[in-house]
Structures are given as structure tokens and as C-alpha cells.
ModelCIF file with pLDDT and N, C-alpha, C, O atoms, coordinates in Angstrom:
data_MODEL
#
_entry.id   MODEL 
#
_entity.id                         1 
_entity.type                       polymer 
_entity.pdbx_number_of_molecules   1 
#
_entity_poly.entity_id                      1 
_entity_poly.type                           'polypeptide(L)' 
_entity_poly.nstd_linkage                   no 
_entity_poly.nstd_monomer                   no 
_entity_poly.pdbx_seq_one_letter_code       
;(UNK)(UNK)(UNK)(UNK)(UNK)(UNK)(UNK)(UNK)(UNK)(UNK)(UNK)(UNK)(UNK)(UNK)(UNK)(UNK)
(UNK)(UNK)(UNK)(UNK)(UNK)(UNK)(UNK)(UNK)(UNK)(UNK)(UNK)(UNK)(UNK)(UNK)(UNK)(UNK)
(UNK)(UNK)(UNK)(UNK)(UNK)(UNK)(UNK)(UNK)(UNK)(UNK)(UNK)(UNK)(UNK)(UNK)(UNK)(UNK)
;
_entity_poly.pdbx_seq_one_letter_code_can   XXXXXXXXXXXXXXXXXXXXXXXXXXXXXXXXXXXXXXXXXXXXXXXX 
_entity_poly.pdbx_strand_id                 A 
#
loop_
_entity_poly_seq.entity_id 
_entity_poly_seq.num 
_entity_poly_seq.mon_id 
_entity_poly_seq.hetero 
1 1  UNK n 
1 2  UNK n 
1 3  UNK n 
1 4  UNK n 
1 5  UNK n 
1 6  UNK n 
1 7  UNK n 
1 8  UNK n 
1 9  UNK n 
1 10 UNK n 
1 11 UNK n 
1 12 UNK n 
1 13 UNK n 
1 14 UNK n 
1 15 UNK n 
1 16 UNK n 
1 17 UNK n 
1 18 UNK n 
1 19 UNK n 
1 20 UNK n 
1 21 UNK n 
1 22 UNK n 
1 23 UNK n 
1 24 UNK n 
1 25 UNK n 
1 26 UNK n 
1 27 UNK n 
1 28 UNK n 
1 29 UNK n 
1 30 UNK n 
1 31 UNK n 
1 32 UNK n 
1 33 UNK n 
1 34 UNK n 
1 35 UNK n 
1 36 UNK n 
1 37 UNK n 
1 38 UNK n 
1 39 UNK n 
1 40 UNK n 
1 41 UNK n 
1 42 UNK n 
1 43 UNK n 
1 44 UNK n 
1 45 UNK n 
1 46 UNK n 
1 47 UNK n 
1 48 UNK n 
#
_struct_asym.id          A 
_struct_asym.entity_id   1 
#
loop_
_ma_qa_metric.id 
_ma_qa_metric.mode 
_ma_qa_metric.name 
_ma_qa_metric.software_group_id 
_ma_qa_metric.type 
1 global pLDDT . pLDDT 
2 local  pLDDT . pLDDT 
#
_ma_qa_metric_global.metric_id      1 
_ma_qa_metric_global.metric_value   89.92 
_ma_qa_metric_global.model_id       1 
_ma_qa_metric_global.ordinal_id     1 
#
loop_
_ma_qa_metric_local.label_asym_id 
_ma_qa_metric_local.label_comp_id 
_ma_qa_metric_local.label_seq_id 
_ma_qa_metric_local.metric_id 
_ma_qa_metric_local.metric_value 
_ma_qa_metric_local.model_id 
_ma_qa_metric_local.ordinal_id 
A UNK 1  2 87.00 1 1  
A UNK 2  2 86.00 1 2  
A UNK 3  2 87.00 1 3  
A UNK 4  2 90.00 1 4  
A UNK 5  2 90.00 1 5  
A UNK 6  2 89.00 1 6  
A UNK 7  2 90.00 1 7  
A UNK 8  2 91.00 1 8  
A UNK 9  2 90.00 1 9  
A UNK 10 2 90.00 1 10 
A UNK 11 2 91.00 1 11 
A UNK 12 2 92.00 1 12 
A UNK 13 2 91.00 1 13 
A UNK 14 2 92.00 1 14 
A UNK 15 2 92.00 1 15 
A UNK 16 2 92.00 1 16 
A UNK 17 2 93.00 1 17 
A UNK 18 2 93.00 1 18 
A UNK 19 2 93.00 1 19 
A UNK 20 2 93.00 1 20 
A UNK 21 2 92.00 1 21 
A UNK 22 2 91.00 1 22 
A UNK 23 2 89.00 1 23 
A UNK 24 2 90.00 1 24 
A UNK 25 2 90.00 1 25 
A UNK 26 2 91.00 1 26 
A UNK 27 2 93.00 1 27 
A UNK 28 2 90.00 1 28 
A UNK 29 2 88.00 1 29 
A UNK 30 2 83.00 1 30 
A UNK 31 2 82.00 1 31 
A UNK 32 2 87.00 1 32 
A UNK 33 2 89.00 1 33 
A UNK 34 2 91.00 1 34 
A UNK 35 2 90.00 1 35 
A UNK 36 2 94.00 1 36 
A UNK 37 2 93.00 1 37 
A UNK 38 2 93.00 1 38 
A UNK 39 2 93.00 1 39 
A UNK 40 2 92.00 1 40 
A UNK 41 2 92.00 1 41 
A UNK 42 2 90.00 1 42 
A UNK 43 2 84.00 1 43 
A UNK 44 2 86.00 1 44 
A UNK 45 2 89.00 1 45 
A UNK 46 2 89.00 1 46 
A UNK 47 2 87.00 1 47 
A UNK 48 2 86.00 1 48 
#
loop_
_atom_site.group_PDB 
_atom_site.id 
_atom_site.type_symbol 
_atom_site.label_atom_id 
_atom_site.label_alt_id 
_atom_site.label_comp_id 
_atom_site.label_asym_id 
_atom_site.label_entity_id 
_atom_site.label_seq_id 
_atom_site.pdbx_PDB_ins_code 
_atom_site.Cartn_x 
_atom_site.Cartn_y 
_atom_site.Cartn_z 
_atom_site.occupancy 
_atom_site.B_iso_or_equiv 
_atom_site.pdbx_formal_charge 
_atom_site.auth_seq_id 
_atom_site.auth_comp_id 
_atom_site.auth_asym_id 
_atom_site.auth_atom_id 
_atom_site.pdbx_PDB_model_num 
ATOM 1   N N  . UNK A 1 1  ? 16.567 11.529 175.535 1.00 87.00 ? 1  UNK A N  1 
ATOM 2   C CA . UNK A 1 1  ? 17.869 10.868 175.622 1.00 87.00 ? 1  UNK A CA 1 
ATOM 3   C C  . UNK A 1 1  ? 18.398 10.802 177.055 1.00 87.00 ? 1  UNK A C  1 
ATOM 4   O O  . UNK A 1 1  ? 19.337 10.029 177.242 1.00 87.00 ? 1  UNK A O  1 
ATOM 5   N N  . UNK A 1 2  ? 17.899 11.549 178.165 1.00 86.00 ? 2  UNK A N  1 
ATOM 6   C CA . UNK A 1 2  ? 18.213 11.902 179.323 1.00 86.00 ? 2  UNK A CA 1 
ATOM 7   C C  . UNK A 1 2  ? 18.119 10.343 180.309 1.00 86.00 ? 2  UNK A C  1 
ATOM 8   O O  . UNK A 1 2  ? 18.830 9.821  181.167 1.00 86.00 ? 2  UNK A O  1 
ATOM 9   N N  . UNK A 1 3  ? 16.936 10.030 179.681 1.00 87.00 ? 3  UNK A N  1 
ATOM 10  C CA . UNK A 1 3  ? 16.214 8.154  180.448 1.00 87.00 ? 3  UNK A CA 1 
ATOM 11  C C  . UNK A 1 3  ? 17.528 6.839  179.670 1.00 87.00 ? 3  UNK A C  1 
ATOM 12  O O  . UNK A 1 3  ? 17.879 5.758  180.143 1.00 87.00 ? 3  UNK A O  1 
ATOM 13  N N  . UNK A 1 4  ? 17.967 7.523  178.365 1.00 90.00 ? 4  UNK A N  1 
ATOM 14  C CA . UNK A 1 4  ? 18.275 6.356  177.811 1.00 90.00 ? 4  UNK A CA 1 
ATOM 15  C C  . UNK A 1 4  ? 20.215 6.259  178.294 1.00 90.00 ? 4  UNK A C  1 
ATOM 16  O O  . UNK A 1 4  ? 20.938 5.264  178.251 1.00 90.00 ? 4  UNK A O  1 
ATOM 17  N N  . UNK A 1 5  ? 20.591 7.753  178.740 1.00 90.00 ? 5  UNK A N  1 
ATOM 18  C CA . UNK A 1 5  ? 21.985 8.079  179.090 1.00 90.00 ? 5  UNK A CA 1 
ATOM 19  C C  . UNK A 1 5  ? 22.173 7.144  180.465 1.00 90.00 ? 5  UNK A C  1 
ATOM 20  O O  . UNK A 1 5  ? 23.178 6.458  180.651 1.00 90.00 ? 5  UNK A O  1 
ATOM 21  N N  . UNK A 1 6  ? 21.050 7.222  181.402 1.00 89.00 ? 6  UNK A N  1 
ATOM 22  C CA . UNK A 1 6  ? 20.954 7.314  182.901 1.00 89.00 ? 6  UNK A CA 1 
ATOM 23  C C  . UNK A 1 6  ? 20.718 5.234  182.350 1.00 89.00 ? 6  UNK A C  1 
ATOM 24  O O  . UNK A 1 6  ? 21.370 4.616  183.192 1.00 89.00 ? 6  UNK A O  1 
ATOM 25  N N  . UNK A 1 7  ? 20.300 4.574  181.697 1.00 90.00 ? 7  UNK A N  1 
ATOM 26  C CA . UNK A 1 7  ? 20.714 3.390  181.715 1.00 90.00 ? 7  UNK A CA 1 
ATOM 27  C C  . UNK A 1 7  ? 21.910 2.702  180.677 1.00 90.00 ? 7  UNK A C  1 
ATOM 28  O O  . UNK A 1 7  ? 22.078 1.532  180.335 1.00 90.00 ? 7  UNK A O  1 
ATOM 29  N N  . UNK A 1 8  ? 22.698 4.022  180.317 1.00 91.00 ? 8  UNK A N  1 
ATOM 30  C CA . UNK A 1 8  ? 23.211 2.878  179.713 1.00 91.00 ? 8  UNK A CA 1 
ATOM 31  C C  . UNK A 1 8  ? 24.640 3.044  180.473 1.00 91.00 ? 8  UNK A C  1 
ATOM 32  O O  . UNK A 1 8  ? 25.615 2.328  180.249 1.00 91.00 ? 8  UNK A O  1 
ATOM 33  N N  . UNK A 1 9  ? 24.593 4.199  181.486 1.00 90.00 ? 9  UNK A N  1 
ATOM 34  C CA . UNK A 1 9  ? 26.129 4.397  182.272 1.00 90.00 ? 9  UNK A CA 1 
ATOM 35  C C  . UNK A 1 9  ? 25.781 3.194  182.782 1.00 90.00 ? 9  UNK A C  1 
ATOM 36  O O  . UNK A 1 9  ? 26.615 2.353  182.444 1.00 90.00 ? 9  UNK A O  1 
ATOM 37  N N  . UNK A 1 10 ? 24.808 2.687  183.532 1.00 90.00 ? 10 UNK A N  1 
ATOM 38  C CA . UNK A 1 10 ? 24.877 1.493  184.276 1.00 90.00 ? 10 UNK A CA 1 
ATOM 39  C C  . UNK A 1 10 ? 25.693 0.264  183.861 1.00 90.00 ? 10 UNK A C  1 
ATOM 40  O O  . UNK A 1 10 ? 26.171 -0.608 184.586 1.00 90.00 ? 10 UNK A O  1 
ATOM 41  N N  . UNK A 1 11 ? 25.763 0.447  181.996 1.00 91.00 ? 11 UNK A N  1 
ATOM 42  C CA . UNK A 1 11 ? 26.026 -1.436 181.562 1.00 91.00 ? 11 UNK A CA 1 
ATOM 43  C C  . UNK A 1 11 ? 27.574 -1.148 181.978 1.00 91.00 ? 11 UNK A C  1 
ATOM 44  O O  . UNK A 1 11 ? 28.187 -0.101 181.769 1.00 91.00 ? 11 UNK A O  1 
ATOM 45  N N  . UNK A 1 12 ? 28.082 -2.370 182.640 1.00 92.00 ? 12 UNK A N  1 
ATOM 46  C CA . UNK A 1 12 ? 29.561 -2.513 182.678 1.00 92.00 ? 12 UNK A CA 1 
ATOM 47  C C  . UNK A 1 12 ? 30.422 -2.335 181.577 1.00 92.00 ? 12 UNK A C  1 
ATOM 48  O O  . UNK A 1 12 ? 30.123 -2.761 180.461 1.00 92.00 ? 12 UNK A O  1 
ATOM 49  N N  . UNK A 1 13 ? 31.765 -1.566 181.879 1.00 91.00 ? 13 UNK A N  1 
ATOM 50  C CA . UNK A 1 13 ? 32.193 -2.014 180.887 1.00 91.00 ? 13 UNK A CA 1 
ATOM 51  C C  . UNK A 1 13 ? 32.136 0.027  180.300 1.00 91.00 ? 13 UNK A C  1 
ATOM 52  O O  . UNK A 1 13 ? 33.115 0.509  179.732 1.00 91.00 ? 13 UNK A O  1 
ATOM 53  N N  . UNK A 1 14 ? 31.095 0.726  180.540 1.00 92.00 ? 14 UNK A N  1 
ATOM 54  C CA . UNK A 1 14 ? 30.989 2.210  180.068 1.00 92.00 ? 14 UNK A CA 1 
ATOM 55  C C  . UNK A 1 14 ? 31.333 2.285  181.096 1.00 92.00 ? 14 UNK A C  1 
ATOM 56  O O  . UNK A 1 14 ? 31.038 1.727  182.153 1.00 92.00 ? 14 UNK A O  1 
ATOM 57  N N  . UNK A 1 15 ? 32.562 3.627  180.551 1.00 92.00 ? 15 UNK A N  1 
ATOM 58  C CA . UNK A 1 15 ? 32.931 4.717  181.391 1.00 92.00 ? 15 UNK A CA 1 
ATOM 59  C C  . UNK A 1 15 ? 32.851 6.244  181.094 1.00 92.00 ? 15 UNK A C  1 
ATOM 60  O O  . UNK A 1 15 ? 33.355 7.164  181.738 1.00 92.00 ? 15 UNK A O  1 
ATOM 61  N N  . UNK A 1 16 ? 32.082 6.292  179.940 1.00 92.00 ? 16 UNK A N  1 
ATOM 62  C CA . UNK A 1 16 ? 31.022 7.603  179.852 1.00 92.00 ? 16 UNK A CA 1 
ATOM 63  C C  . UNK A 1 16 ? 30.185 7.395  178.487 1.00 92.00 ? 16 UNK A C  1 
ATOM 64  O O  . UNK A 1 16 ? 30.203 6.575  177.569 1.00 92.00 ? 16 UNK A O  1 
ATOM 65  N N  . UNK A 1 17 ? 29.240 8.866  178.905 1.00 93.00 ? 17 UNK A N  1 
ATOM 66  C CA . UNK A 1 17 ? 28.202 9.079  177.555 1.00 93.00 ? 17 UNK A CA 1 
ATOM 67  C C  . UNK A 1 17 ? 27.852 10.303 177.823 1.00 93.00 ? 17 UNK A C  1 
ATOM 68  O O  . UNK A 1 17 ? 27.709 10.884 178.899 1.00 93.00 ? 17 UNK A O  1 
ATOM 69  N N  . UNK A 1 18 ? 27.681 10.771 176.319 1.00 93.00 ? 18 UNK A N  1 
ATOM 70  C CA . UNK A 1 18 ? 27.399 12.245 176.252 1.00 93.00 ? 18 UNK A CA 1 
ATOM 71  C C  . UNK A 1 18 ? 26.585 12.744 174.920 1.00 93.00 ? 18 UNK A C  1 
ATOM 72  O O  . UNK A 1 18 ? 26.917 12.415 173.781 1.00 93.00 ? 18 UNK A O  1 
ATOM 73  N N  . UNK A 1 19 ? 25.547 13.529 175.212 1.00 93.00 ? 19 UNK A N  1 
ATOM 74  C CA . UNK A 1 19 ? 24.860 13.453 174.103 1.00 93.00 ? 19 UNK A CA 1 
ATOM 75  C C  . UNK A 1 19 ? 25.793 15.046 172.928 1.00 93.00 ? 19 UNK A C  1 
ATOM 76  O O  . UNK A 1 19 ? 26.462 16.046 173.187 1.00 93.00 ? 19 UNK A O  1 
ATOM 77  N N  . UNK A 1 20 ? 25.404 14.561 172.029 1.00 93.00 ? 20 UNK A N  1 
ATOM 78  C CA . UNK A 1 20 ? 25.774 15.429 170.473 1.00 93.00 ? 20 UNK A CA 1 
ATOM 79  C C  . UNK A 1 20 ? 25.024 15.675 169.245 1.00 93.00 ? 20 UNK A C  1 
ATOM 80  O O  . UNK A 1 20 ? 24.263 14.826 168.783 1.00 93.00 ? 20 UNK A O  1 
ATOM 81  N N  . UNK A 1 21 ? 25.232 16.895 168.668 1.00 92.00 ? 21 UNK A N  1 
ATOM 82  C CA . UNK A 1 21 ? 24.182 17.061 167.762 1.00 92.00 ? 21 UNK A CA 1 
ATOM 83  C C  . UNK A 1 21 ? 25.519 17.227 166.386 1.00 92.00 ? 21 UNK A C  1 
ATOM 84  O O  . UNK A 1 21 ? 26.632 17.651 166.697 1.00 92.00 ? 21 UNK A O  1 
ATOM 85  N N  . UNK A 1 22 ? 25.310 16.973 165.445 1.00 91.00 ? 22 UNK A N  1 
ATOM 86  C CA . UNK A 1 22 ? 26.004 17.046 164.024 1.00 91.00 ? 22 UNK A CA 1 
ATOM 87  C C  . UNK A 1 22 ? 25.255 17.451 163.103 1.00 91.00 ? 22 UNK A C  1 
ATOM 88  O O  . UNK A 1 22 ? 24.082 17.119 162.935 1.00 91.00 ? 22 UNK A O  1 
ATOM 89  N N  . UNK A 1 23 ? 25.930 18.239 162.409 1.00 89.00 ? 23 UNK A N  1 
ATOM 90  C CA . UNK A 1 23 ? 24.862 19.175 161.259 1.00 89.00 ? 23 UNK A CA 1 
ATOM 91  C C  . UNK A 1 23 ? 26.652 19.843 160.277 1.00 89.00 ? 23 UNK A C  1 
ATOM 92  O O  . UNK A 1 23 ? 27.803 19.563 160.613 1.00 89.00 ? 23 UNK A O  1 
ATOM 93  N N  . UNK A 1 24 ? 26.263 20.604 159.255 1.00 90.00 ? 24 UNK A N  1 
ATOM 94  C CA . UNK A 1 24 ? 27.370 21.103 158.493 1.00 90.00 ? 24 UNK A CA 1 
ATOM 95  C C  . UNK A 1 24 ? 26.788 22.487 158.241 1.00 90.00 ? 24 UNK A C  1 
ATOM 96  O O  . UNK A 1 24 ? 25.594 22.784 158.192 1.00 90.00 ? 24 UNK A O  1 
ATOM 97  N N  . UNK A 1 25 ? 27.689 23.161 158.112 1.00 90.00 ? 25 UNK A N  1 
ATOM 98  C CA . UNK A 1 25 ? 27.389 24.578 158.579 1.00 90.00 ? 25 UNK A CA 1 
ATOM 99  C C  . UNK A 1 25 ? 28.238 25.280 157.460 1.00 90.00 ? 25 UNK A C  1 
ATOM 100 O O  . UNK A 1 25 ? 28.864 24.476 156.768 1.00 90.00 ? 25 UNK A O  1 
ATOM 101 N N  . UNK A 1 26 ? 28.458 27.099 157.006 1.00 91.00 ? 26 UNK A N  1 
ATOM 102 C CA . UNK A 1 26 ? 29.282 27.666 156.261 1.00 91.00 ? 26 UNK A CA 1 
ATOM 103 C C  . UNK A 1 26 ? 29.867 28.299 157.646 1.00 91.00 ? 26 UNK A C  1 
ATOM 104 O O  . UNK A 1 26 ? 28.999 28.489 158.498 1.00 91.00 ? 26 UNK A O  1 
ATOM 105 N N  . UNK A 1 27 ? 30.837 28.558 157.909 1.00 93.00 ? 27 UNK A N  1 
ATOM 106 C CA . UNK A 1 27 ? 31.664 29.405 158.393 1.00 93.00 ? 27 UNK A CA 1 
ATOM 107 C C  . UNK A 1 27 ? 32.504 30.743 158.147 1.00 93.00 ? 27 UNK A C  1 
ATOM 108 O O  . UNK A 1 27 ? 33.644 30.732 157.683 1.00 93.00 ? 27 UNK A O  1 
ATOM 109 N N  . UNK A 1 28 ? 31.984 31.601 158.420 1.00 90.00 ? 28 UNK A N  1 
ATOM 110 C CA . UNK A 1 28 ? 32.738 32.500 157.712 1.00 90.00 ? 28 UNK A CA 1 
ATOM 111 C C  . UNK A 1 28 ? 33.090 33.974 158.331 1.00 90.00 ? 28 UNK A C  1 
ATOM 112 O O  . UNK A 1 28 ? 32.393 34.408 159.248 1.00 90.00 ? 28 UNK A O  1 
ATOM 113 N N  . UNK A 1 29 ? 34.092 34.671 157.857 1.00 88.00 ? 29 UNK A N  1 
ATOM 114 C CA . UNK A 1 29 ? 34.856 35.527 159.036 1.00 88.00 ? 29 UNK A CA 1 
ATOM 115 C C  . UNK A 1 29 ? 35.972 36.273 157.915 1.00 88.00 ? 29 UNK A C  1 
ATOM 116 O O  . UNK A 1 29 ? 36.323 35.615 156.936 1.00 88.00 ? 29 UNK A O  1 
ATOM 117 N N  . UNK A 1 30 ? 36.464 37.578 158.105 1.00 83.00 ? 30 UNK A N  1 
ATOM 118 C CA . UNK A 1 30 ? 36.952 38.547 157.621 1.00 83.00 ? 30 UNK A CA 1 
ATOM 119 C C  . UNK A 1 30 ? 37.715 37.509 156.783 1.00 83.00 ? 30 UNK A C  1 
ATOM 120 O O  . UNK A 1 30 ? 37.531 37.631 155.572 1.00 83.00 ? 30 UNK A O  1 
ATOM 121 N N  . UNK A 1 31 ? 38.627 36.399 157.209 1.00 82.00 ? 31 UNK A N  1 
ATOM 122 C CA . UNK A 1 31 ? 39.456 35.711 156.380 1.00 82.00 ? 31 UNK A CA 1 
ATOM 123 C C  . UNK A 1 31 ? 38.943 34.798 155.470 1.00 82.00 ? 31 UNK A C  1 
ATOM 124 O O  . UNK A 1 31 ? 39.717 34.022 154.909 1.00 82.00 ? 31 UNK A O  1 
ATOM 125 N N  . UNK A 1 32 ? 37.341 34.768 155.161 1.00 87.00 ? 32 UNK A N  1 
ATOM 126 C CA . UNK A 1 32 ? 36.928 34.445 153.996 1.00 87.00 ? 32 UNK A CA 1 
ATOM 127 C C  . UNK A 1 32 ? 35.803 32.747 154.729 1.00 87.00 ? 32 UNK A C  1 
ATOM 128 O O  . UNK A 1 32 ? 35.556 32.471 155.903 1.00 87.00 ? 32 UNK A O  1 
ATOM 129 N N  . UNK A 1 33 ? 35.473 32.129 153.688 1.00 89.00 ? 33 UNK A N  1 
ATOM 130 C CA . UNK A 1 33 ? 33.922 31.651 153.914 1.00 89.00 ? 33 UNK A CA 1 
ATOM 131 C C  . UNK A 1 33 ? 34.744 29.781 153.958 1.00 89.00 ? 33 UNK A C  1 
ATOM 132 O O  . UNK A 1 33 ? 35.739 29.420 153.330 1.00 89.00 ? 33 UNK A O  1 
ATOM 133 N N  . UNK A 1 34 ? 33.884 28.942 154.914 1.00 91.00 ? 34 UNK A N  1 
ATOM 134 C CA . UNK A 1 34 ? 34.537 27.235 154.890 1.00 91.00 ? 34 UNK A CA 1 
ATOM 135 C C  . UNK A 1 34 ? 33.749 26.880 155.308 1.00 91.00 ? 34 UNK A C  1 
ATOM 136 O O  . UNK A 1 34 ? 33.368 27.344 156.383 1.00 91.00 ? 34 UNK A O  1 
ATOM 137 N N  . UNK A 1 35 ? 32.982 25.714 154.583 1.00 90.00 ? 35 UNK A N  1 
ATOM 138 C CA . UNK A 1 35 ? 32.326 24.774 155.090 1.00 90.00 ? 35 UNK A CA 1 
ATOM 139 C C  . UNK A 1 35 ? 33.058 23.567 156.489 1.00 90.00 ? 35 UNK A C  1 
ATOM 140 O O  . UNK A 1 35 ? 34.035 22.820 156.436 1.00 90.00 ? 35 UNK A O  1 
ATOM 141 N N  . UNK A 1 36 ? 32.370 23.756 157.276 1.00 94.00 ? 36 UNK A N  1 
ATOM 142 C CA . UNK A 1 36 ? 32.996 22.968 158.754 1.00 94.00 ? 36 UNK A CA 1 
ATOM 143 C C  . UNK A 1 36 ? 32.105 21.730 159.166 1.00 94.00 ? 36 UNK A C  1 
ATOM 144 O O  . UNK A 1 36 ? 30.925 21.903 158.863 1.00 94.00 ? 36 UNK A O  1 
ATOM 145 N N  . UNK A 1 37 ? 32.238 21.140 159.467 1.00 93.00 ? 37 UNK A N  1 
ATOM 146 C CA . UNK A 1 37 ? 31.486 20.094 160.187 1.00 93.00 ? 37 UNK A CA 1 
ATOM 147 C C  . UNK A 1 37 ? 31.184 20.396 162.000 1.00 93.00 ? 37 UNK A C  1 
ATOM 148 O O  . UNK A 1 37 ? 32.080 20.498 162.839 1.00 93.00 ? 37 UNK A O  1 
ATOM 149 N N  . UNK A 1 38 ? 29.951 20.476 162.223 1.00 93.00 ? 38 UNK A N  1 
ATOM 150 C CA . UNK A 1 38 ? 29.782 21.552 163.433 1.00 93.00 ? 38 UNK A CA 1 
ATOM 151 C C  . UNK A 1 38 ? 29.335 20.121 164.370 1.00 93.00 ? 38 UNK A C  1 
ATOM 152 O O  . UNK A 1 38 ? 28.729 19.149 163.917 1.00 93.00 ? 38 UNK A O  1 
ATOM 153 N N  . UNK A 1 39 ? 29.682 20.250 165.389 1.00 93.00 ? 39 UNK A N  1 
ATOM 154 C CA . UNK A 1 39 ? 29.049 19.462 166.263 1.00 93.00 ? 39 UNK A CA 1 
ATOM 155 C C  . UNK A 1 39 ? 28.912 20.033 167.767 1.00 93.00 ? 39 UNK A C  1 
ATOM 156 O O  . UNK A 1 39 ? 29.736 20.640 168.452 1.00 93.00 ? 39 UNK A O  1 
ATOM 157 N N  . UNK A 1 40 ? 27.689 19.662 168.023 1.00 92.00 ? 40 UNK A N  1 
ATOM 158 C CA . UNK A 1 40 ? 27.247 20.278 169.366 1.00 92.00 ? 40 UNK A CA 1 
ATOM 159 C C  . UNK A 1 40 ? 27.851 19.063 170.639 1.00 92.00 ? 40 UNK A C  1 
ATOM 160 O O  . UNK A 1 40 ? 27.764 17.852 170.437 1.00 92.00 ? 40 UNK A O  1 
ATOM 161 N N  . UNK A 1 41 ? 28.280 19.487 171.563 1.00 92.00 ? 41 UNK A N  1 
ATOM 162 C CA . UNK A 1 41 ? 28.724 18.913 172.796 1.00 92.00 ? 41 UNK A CA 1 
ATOM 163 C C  . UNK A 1 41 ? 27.748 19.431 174.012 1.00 92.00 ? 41 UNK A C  1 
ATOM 164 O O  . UNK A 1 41 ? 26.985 20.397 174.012 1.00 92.00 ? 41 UNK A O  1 
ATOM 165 N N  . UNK A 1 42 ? 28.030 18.437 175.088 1.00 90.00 ? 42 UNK A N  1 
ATOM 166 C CA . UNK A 1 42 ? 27.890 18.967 176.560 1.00 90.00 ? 42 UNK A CA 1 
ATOM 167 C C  . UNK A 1 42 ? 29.230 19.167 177.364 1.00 90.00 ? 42 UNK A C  1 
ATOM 168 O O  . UNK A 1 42 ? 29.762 18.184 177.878 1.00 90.00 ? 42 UNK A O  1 
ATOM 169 N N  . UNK A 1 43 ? 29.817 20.497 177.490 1.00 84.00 ? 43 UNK A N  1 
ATOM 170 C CA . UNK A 1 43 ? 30.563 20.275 177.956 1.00 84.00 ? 43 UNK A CA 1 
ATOM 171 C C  . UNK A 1 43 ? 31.244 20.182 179.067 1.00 84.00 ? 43 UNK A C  1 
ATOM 172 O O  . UNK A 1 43 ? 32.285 20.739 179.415 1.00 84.00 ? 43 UNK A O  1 
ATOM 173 N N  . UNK A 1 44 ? 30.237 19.065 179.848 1.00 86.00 ? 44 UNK A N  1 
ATOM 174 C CA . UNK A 1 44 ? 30.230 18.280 181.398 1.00 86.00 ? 44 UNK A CA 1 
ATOM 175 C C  . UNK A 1 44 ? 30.565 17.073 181.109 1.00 86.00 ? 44 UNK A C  1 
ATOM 176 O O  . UNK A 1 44 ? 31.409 16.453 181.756 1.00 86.00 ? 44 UNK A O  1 
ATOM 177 N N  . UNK A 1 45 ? 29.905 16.578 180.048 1.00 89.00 ? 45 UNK A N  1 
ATOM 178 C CA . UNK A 1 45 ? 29.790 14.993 180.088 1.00 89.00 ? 45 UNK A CA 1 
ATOM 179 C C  . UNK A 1 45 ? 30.816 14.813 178.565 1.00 89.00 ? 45 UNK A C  1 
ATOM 180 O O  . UNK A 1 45 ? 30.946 13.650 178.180 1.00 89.00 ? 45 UNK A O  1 
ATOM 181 N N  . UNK A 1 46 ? 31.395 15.721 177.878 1.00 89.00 ? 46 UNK A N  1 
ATOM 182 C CA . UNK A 1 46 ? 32.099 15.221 176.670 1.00 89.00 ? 46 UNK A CA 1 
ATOM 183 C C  . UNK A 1 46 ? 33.336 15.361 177.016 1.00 89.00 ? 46 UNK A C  1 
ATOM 184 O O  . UNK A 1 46 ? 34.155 15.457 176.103 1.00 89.00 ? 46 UNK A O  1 
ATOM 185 N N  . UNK A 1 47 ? 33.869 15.418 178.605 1.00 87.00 ? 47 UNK A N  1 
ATOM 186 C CA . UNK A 1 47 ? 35.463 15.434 178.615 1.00 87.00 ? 47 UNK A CA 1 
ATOM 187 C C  . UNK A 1 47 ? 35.749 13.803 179.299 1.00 87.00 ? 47 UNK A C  1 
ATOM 188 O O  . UNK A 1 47 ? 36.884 13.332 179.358 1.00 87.00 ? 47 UNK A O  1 
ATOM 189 N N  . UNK A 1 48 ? 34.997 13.355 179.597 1.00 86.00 ? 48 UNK A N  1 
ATOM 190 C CA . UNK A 1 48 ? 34.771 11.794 179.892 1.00 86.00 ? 48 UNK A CA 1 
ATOM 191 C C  . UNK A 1 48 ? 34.686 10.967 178.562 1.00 86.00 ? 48 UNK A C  1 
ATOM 192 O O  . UNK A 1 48 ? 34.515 9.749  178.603 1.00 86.00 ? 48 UNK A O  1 
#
């Protein structure tokens, strides 16, 4: 994805891109168990 990021900042018109991963996950912690929707960021290129 690294070749396909580096041409597509070029097309006019983008003013960013950032790659992400999505998956669903259980979450869970003393206050009990939740399904979340998890998504992976870069977080260099996902505040653009």
C-alpha cells in the first residue's frame, strides 16, 4: 500500500491518505465485556 499511497497524494484535489485496518473485537475490563469496532490507524498520516 506504501507504492499505491505515494501515487495517489499526487492526484489533485487529495489532501491526505492514510492507511487502516478494521476488524471487531470483544472488549473487556473490570466494568464488564462490549463488542467495539476496532480500527487500526497511523498516527502520522490519520490527523490529515
Amino acid at each position: 500500500y506504501h507504492h499505491m499511497t505515494d501515487r495517489i497524494e499526487k492526484i489533485p484535489g487529495v489532501t491526505g491518505v492514510t492507511p487502516f485496518i478494521y476488524s471487531e473485537v470483544m472488549l473487556s475490563s473490570g466494568g464488564g465485556v462490549k463488542g467495539v469496532v476496532l480500527r487500526g490507524v497511523d498516527s502520522n498520516t490519520a490527523k490529515g
